[in-house]
Protein backbone atom coordinates (compact mmCIF):
# COMPACT_ATOMS: atom_id res chain seq x y z
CA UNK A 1 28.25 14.92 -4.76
CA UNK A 2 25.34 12.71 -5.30
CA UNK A 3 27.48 9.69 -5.85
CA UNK A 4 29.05 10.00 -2.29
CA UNK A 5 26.16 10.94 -0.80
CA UNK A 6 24.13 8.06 -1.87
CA UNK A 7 26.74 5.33 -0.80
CA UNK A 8 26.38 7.28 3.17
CA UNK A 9 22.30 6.97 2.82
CA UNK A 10 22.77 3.41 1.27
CA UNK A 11 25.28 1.94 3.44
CA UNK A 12 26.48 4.79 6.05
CA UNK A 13 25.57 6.75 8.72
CA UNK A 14 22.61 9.08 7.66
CA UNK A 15 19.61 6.58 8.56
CA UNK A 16 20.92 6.16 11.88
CA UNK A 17 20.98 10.17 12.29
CA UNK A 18 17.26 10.36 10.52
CA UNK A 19 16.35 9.11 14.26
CA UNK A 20 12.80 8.67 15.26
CA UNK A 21 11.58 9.87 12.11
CA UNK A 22 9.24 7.26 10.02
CA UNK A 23 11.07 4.58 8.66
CA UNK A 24 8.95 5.58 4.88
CA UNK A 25 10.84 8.94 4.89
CA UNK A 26 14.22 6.59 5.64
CA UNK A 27 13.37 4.45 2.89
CA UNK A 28 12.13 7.13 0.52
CA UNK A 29 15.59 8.91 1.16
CA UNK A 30 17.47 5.79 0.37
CA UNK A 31 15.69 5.17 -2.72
CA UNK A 32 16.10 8.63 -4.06
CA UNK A 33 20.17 8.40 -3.20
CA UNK A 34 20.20 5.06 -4.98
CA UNK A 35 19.51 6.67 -8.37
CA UNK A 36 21.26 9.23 -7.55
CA UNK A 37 24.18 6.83 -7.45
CA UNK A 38 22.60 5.05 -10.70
CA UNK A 39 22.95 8.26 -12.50
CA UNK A 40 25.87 9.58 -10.86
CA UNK A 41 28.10 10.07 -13.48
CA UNK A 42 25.54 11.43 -15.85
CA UNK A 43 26.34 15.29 -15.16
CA UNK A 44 29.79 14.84 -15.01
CA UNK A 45 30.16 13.71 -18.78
CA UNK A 46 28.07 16.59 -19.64
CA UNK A 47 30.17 19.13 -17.64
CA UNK A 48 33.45 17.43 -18.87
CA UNK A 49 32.14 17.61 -22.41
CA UNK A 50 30.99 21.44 -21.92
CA UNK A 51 34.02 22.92 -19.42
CA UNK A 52 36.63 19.81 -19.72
CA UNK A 53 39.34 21.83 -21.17
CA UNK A 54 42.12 23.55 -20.04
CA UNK A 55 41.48 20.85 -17.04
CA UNK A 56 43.18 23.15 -14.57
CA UNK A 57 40.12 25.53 -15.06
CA UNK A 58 37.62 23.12 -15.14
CA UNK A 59 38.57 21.78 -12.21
CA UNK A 60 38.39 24.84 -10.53
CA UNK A 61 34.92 26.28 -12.11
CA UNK A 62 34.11 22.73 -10.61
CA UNK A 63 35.09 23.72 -7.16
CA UNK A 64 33.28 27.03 -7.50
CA UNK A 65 30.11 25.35 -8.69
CA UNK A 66 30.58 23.16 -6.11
CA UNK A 67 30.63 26.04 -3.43
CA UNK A 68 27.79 27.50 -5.05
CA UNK A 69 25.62 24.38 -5.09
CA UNK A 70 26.24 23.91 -1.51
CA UNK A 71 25.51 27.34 -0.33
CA UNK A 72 22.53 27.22 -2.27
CA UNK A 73 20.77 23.72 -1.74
CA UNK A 74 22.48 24.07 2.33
CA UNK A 75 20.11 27.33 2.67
CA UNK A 76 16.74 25.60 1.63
CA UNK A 77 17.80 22.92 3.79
CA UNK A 78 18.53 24.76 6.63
CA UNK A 79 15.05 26.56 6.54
CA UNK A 80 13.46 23.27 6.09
CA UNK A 81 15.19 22.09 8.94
CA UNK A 82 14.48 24.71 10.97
CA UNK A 83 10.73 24.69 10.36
CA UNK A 84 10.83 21.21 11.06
CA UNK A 85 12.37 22.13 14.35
CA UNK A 86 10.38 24.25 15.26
CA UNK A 87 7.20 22.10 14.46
CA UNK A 88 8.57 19.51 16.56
CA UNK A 89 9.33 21.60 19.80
CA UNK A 90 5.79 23.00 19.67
CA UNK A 91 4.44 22.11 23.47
CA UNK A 92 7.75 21.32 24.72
CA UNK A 93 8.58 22.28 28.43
CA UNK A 94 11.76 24.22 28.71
CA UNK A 95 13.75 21.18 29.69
CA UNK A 96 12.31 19.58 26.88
CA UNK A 97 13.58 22.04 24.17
CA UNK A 98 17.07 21.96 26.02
CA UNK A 99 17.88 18.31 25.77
CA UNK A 100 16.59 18.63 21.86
CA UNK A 101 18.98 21.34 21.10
CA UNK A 102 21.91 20.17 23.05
CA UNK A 103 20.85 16.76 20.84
CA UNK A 104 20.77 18.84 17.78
CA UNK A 105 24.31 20.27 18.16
CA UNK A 106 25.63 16.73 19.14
CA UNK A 107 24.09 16.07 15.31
CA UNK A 108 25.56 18.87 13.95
CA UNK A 109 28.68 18.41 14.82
CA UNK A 110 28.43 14.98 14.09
CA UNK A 111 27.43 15.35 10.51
CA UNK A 112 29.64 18.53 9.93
CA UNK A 113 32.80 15.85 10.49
CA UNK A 114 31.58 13.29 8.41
CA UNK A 115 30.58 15.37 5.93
CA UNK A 116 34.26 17.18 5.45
CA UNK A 117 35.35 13.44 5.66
CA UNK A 118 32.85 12.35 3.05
CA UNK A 119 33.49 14.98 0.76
CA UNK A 120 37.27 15.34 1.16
CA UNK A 121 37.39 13.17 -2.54
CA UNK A 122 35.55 15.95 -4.78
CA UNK A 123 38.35 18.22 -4.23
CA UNK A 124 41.09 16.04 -6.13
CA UNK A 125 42.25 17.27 -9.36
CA UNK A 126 41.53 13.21 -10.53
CA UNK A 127 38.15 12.99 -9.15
CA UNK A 128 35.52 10.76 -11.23
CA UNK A 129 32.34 9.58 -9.89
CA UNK A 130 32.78 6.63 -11.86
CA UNK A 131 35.25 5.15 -9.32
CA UNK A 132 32.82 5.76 -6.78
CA UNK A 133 32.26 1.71 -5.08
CA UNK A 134 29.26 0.54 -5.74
CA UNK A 135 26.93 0.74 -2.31
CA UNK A 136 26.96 -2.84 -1.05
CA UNK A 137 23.03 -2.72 -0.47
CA UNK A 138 22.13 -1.03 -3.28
CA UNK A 139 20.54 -4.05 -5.36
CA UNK A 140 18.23 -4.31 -1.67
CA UNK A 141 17.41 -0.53 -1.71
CA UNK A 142 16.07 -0.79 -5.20
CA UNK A 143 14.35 -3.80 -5.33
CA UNK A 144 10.92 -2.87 -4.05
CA UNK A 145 10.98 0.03 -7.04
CA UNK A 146 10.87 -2.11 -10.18
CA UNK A 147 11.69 -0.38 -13.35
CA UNK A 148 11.81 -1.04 -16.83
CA UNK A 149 15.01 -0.61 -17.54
CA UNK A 150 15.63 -1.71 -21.23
């Protein structure tokens, strides 16, 4: 999922949902998807060399670790994200903590349909991250970060 999600940090949507929050978490973010998207079909050799065959069970163990991942990873985030919530509506006047929910489940919403729409790919029988398009800015998201990369 890292592949998919890195081209929607890179070149999508998710920075302009990150909102007022400091452009160095923004660009920390987008750095981190970029190698995700570097190194995106890393685990997938692995897992096809471990669980590629019979390829109508390792596509669904894929699925199930795939439900399992997001279950997982989606509770720590949701704490986090509540906590950060939280934090942030500290002080807030009643009318105050209204708009920012009714603005949170504009964003939730928001992200749930993208999300199905982003992830609708990972389901196909015939998925390979390798196919995954290069982000258009990812050269620009990188660039700051040099590496040694011989």
């Amino acid at each position: 999922m890292g592949g998919l999600t890195s081209i929607n940090w890179i070149d999508g949507w998710s920075p302009e949902l990150a909102g007022t929050f400091a452009s160095t978490y923004v660009d920390m973010y987008r750095w981190h998807m970029a190698e995700e998207y570097e190194h995106r079909t890393v685990m997938w050799g692995l897992y096809h060399h471990l669980f590629g065959e019979p390829h109508d069970e390792a596509h669904r163990f894929r699925l199930e670790m795939f439900d399992f991942a997001t279950k997982h990873f989606g509770g720590y985030i949701e704490r986090i994200r509540q906590a950060m919530l939280a934090t942030y509506r500290e002080g807030m006047t009643p009318d105050e903590v209204e708009a920012s929910l009714q603005r949170e489940a504009i964003v939730a919403q928001t992200v749930r349909s993208r999300v199905e729409q982003l992830t609708a790919p990972l389901f196909a029988e015939d998925y390979n991250p390798i196919h995954n398009p290069q982000p258009v800015h990812l050269a620009e998201v990188l660039a700051p970060y040099p590496t040694d990369r011989s």
